[in-house]
PDB file of N, CA and C in Angstrom:
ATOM      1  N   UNK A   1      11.339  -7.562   7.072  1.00  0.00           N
ATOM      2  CA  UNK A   1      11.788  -6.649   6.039  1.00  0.00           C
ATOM      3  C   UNK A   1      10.855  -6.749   4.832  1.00  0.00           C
ATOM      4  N   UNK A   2      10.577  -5.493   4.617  1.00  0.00           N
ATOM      5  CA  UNK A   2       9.695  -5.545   3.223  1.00  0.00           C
ATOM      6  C   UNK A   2      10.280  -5.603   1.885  1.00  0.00           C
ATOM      7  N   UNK A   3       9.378  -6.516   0.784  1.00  0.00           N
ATOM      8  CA  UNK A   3       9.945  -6.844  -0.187  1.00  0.00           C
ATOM      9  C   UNK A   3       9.537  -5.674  -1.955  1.00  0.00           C
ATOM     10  N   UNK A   4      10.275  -4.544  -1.632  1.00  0.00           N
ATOM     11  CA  UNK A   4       9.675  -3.611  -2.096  1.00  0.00           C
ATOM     12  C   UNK A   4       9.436  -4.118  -3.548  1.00  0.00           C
ATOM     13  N   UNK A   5       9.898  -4.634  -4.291  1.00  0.00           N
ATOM     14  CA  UNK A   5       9.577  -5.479  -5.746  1.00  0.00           C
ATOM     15  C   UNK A   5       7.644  -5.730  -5.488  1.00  0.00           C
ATOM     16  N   UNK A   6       8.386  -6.572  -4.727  1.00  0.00           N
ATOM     17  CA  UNK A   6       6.997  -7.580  -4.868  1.00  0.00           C
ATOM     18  C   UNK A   6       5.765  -6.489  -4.397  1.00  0.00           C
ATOM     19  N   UNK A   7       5.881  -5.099  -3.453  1.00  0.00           N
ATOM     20  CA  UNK A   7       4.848  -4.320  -2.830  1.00  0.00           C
ATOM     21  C   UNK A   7       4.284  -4.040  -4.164  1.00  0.00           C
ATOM     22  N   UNK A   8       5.537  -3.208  -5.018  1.00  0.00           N
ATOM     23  CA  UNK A   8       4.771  -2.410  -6.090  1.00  0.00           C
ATOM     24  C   UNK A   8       4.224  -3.116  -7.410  1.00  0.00           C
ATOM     25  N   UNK A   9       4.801  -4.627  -7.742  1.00  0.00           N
ATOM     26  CA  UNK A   9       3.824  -5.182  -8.644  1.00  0.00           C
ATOM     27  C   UNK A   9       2.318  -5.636  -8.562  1.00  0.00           C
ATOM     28  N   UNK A  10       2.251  -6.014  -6.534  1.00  0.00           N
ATOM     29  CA  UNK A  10       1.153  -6.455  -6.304  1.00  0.00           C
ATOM     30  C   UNK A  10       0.195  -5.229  -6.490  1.00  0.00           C
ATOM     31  N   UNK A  11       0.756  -4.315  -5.861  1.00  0.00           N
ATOM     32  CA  UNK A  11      -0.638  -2.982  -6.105  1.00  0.00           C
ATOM     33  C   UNK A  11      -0.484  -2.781  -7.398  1.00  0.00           C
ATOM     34  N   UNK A  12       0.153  -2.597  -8.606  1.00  0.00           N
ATOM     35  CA  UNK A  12      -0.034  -1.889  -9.906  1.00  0.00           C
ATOM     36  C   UNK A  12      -0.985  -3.356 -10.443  1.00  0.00           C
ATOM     37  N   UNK A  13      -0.592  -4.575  -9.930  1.00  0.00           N
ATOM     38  CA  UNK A  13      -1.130  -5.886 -10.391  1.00  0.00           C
ATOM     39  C   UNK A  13      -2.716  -5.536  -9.823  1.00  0.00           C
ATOM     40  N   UNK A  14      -3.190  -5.259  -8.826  1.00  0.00           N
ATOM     41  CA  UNK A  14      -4.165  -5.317  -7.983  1.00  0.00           C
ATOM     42  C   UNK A  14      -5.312  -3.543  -8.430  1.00  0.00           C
ATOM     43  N   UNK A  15      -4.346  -2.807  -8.881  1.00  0.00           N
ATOM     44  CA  UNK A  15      -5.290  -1.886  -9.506  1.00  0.00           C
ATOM     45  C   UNK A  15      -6.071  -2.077 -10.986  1.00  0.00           C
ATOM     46  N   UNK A  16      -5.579  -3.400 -11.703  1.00  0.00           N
ATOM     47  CA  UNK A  16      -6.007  -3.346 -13.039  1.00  0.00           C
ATOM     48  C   UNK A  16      -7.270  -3.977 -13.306  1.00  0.00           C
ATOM     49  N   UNK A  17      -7.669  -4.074 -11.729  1.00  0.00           N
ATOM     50  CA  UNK A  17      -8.835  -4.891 -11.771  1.00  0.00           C
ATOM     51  C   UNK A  17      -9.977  -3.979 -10.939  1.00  0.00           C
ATOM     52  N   UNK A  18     -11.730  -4.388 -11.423  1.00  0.00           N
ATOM     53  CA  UNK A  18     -12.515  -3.146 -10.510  1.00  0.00           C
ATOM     54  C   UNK A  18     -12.568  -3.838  -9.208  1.00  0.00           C
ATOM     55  N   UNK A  19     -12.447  -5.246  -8.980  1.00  0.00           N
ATOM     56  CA  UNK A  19     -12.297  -5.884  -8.006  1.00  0.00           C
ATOM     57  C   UNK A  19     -11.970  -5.689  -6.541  1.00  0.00           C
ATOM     58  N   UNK A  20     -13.116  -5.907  -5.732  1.00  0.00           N
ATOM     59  CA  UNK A  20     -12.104  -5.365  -3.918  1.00  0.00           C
ATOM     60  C   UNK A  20     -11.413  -6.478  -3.872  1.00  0.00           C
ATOM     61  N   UNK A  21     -10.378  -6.308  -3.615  1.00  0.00           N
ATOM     62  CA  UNK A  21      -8.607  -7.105  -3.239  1.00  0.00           C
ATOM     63  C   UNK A  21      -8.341  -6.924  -1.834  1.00  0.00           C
ATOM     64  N   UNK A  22      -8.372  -7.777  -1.216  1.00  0.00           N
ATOM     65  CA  UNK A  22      -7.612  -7.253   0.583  1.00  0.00           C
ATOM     66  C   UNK A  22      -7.000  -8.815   1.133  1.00  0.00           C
ATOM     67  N   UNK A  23      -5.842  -8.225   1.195  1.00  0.00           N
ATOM     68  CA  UNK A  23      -5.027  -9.413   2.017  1.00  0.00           C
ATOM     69  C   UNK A  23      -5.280  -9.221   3.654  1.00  0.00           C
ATOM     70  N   UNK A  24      -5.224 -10.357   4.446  1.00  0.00           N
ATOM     71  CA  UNK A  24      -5.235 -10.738   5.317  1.00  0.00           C
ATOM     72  C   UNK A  24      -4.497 -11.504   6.309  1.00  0.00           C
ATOM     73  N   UNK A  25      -3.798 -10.749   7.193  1.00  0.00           N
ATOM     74  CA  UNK A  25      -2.645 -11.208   8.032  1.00  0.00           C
ATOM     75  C   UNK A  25      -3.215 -11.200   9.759  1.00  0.00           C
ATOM     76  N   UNK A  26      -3.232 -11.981  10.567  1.00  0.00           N
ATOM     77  CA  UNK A  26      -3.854 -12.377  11.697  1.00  0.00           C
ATOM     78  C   UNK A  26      -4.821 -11.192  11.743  1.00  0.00           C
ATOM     79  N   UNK A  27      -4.939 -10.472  12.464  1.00  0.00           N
ATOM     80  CA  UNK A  27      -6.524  -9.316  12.881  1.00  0.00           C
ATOM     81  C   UNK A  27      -6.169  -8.037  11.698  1.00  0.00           C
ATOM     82  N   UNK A  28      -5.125  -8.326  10.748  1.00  0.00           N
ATOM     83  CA  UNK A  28      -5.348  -7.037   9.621  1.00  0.00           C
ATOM     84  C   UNK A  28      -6.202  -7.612   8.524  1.00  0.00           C
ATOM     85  N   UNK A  29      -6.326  -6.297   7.960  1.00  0.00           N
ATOM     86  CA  UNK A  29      -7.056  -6.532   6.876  1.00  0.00           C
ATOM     87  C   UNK A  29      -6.439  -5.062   5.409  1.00  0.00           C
ATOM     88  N   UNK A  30      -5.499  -5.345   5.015  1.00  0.00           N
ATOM     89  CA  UNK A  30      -5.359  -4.089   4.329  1.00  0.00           C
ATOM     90  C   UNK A  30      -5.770  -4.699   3.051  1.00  0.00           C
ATOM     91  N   UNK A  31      -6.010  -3.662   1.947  1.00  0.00           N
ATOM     92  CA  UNK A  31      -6.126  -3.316   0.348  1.00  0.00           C
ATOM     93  C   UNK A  31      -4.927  -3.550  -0.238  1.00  0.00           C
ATOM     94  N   UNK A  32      -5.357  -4.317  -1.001  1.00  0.00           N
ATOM     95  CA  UNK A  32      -3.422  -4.371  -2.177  1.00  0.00           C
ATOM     96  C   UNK A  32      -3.425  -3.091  -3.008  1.00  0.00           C
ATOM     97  N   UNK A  33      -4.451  -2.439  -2.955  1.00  0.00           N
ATOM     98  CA  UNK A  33      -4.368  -1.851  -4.066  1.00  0.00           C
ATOM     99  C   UNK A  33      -3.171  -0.705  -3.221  1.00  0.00           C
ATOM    100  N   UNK A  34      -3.285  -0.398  -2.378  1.00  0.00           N
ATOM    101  CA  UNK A  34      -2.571   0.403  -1.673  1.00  0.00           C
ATOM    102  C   UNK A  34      -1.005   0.169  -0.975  1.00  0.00           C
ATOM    103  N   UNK A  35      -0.169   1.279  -1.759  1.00  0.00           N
ATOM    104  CA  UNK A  35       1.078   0.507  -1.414  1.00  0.00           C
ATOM    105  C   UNK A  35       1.710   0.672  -0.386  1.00  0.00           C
ATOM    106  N   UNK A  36       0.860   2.334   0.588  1.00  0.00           N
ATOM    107  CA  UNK A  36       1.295   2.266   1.722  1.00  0.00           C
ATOM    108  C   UNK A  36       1.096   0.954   2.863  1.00  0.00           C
ATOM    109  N   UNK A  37      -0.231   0.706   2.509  1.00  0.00           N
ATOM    110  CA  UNK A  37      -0.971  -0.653   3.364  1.00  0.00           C
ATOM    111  C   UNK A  37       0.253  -1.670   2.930  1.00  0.00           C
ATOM    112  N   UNK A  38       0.569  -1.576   1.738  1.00  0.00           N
ATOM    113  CA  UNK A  38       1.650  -3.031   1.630  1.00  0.00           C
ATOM    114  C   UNK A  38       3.049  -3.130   2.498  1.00  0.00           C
ATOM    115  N   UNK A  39       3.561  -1.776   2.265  1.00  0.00           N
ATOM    116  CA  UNK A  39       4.787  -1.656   2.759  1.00  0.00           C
ATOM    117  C   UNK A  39       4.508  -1.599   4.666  1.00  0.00           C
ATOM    118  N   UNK A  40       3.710  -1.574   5.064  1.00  0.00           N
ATOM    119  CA  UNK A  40       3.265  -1.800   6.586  1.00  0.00           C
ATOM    120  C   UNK A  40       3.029  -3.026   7.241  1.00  0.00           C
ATOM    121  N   UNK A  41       2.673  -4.022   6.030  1.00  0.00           N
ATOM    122  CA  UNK A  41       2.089  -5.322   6.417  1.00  0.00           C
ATOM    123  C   UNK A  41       2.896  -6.524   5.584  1.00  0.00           C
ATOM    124  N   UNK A  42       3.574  -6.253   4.579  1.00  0.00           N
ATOM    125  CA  UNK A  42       3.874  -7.189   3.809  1.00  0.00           C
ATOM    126  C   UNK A  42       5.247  -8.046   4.362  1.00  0.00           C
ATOM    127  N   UNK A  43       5.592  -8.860   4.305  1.00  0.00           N
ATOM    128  CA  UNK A  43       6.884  -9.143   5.401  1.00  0.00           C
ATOM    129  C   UNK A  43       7.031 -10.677   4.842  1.00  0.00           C
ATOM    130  N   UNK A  44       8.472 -11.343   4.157  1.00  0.00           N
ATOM    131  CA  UNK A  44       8.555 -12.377   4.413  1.00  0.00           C
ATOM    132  C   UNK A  44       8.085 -13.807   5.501  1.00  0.00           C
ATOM    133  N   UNK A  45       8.217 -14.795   5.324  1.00  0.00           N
ATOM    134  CA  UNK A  45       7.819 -15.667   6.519  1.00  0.00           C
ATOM    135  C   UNK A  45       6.589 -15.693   6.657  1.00  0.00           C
ATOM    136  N   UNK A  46       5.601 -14.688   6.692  1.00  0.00           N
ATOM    137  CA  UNK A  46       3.971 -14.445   6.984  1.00  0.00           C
ATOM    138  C   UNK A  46       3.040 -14.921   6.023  1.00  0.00           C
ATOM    139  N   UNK A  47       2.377 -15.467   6.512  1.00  0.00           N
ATOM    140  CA  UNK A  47       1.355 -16.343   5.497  1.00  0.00           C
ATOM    141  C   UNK A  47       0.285 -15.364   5.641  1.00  0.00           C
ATOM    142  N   UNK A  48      -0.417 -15.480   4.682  1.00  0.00           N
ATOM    143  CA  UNK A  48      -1.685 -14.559   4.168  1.00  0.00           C
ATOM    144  C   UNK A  48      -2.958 -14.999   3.330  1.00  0.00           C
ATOM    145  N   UNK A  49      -4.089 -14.502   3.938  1.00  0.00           N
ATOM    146  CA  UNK A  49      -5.603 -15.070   2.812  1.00  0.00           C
ATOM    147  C   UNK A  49      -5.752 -13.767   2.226  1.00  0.00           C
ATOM    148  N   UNK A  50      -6.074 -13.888   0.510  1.00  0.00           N
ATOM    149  CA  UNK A  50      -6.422 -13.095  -0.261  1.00  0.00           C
ATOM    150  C   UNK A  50      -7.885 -13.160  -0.706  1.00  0.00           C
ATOM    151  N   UNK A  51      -8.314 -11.767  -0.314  1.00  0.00           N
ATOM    152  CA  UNK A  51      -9.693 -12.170  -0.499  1.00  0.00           C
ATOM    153  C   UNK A  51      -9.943 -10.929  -1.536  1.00  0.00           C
ATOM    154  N   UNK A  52     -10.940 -11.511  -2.584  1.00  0.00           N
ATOM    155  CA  UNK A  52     -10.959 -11.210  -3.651  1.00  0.00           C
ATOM    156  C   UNK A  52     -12.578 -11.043  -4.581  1.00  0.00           C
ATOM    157  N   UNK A  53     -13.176  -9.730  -4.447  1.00  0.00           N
ATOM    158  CA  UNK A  53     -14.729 -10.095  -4.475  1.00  0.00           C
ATOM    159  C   UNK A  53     -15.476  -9.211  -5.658  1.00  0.00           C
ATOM    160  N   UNK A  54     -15.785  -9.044  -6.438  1.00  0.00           N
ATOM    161  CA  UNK A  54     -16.305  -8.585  -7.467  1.00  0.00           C
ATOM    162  C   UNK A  54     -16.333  -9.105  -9.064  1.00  0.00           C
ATOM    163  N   UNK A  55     -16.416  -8.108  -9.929  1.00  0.00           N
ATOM    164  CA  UNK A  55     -16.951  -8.304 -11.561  1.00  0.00           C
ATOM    165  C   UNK A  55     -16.124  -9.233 -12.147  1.00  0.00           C
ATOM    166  N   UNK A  56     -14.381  -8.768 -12.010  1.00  0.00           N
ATOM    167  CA  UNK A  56     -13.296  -9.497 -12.526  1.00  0.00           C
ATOM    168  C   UNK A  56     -12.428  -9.993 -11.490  1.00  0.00           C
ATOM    169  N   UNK A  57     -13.190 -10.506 -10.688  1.00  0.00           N
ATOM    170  CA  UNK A  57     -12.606 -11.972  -9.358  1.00  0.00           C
ATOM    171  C   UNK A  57     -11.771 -12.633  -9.817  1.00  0.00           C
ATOM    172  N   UNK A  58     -12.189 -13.585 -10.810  1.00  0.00           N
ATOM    173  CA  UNK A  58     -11.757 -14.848 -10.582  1.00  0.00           C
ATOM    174  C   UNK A  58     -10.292 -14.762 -11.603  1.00  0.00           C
ATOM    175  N   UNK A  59     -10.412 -13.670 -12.751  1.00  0.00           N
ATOM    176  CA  UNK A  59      -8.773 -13.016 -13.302  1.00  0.00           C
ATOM    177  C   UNK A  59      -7.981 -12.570 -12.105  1.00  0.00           C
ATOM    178  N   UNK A  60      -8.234 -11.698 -11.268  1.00  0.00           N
ATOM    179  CA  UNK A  60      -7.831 -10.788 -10.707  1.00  0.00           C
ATOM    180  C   UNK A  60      -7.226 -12.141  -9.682  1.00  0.00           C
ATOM    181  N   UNK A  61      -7.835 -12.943  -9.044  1.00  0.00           N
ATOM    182  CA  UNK A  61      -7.207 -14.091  -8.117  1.00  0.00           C
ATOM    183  C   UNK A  61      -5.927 -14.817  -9.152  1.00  0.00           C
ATOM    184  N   UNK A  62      -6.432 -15.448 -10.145  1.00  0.00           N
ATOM    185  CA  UNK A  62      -5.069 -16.214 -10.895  1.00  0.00           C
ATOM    186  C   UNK A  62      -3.579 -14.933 -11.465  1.00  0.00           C
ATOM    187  N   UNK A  63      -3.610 -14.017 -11.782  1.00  0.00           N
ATOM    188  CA  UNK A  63      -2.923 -13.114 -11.358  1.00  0.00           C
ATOM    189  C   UNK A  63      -2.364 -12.661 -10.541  1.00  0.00           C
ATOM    190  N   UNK A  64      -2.843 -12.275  -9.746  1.00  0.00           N
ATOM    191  CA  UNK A  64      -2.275 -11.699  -8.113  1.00  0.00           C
ATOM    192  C   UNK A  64      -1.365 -13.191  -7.147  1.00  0.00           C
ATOM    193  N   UNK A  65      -2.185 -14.428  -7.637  1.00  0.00           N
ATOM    194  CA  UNK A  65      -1.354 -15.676  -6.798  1.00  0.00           C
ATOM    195  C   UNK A  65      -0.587 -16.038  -7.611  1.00  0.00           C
ATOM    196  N   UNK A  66       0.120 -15.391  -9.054  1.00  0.00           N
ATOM    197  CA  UNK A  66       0.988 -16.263  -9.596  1.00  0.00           C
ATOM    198  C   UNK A  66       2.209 -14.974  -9.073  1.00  0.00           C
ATOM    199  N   UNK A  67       1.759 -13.422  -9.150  1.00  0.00           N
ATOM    200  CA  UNK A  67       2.754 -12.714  -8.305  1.00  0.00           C
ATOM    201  C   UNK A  67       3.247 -13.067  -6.774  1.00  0.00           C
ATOM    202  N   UNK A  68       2.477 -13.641  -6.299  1.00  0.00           N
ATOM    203  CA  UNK A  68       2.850 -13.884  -4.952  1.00  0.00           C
ATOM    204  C   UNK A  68       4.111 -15.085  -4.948  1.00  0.00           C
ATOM    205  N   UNK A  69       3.288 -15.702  -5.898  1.00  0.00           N
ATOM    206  CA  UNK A  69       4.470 -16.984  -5.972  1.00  0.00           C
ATOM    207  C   UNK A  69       5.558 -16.590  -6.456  1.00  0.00           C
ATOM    208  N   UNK A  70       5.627 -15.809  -7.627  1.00  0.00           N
ATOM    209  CA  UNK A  70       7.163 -15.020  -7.498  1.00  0.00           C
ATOM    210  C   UNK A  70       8.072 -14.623  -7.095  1.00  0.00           C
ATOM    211  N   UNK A  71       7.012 -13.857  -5.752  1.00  0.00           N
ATOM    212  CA  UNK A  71       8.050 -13.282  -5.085  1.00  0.00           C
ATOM    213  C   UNK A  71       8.092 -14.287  -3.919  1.00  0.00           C
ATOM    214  N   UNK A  72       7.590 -15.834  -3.983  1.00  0.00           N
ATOM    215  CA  UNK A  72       7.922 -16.734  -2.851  1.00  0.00           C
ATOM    216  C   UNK A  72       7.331 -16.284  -1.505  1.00  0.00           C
ATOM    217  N   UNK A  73       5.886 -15.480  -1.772  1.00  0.00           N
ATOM    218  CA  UNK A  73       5.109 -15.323  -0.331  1.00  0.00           C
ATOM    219  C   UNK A  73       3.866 -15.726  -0.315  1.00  0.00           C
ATOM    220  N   UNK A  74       3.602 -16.592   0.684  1.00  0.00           N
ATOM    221  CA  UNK A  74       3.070 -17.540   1.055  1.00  0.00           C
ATOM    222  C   UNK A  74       1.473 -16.862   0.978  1.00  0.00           C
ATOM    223  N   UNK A  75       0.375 -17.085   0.061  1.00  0.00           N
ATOM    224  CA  UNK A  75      -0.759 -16.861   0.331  1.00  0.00           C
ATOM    225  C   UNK A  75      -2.023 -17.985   0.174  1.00  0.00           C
ATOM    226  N   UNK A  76      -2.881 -17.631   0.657  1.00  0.00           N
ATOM    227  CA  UNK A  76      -3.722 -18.715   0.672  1.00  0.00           C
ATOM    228  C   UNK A  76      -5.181 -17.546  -0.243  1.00  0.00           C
ATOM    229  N   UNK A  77      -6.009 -18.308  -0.987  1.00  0.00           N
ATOM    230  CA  UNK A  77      -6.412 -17.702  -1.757  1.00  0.00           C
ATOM    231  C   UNK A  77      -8.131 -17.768  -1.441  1.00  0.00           C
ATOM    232  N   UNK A  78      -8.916 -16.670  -0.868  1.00  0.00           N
ATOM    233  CA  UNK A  78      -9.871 -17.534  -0.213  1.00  0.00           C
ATOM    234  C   UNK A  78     -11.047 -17.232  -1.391  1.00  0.00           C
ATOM    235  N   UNK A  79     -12.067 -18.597  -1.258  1.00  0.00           N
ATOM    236  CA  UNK A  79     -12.711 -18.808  -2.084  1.00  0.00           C
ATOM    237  C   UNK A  79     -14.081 -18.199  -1.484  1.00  0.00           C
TER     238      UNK A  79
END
C-alpha cells in the first residue's frame, strides 16, 4: 500500500533541487521527482538506494533522507 503523504512530500521535496534524484528498488529505477513513478513503486517494508547526482547533491541527499525517515521508509543513500 502506498503512502500517499510521504509520495507527495518526496516529489515536491525532490523538485526543489536541479539535481537528478532516482530511487532504486531491485531492477527499478524511477525519478522522485515524479509522483506517478512514486505512487507505482513506493510501498512500505521495501528498502531502497537513493541516488542523487548533480550541482545541489549533497542538500538535496540530507533532505530527501530526513523525509524518508519520517515517513519510516527504509533508504539507503548511495554515495
Amino acid at each position: 500500500m502506498s503512502n500517499n503523504a510521504a509520495i507527495v512530500e518526496l516529489s515536491q521535496t525532490a523538485n526543489k533541487y536541479r539535481s537528478s534524484i532516482v530511487l532504486q528498488t531491485e531492477n527499478k529505477y524511477i525519478d522522485v521527482k515524479s509522483i506517478l513513478g512514486l505512487f507505482t513503486t513506493l510501498v512500505g517494508g521495501h528498502s531502497y538506494e537513493l541516488h542523487v547526482h548533480g550541482p545541489d547533491a549533497d542538500e538535496a541527499k540530507k533532505e530527501l533522507a530526513s523525509v524518508f525517515a519520517k515517513h519510516n521508509l527504509n533508504v539507503t543513500i548511495v554515495e
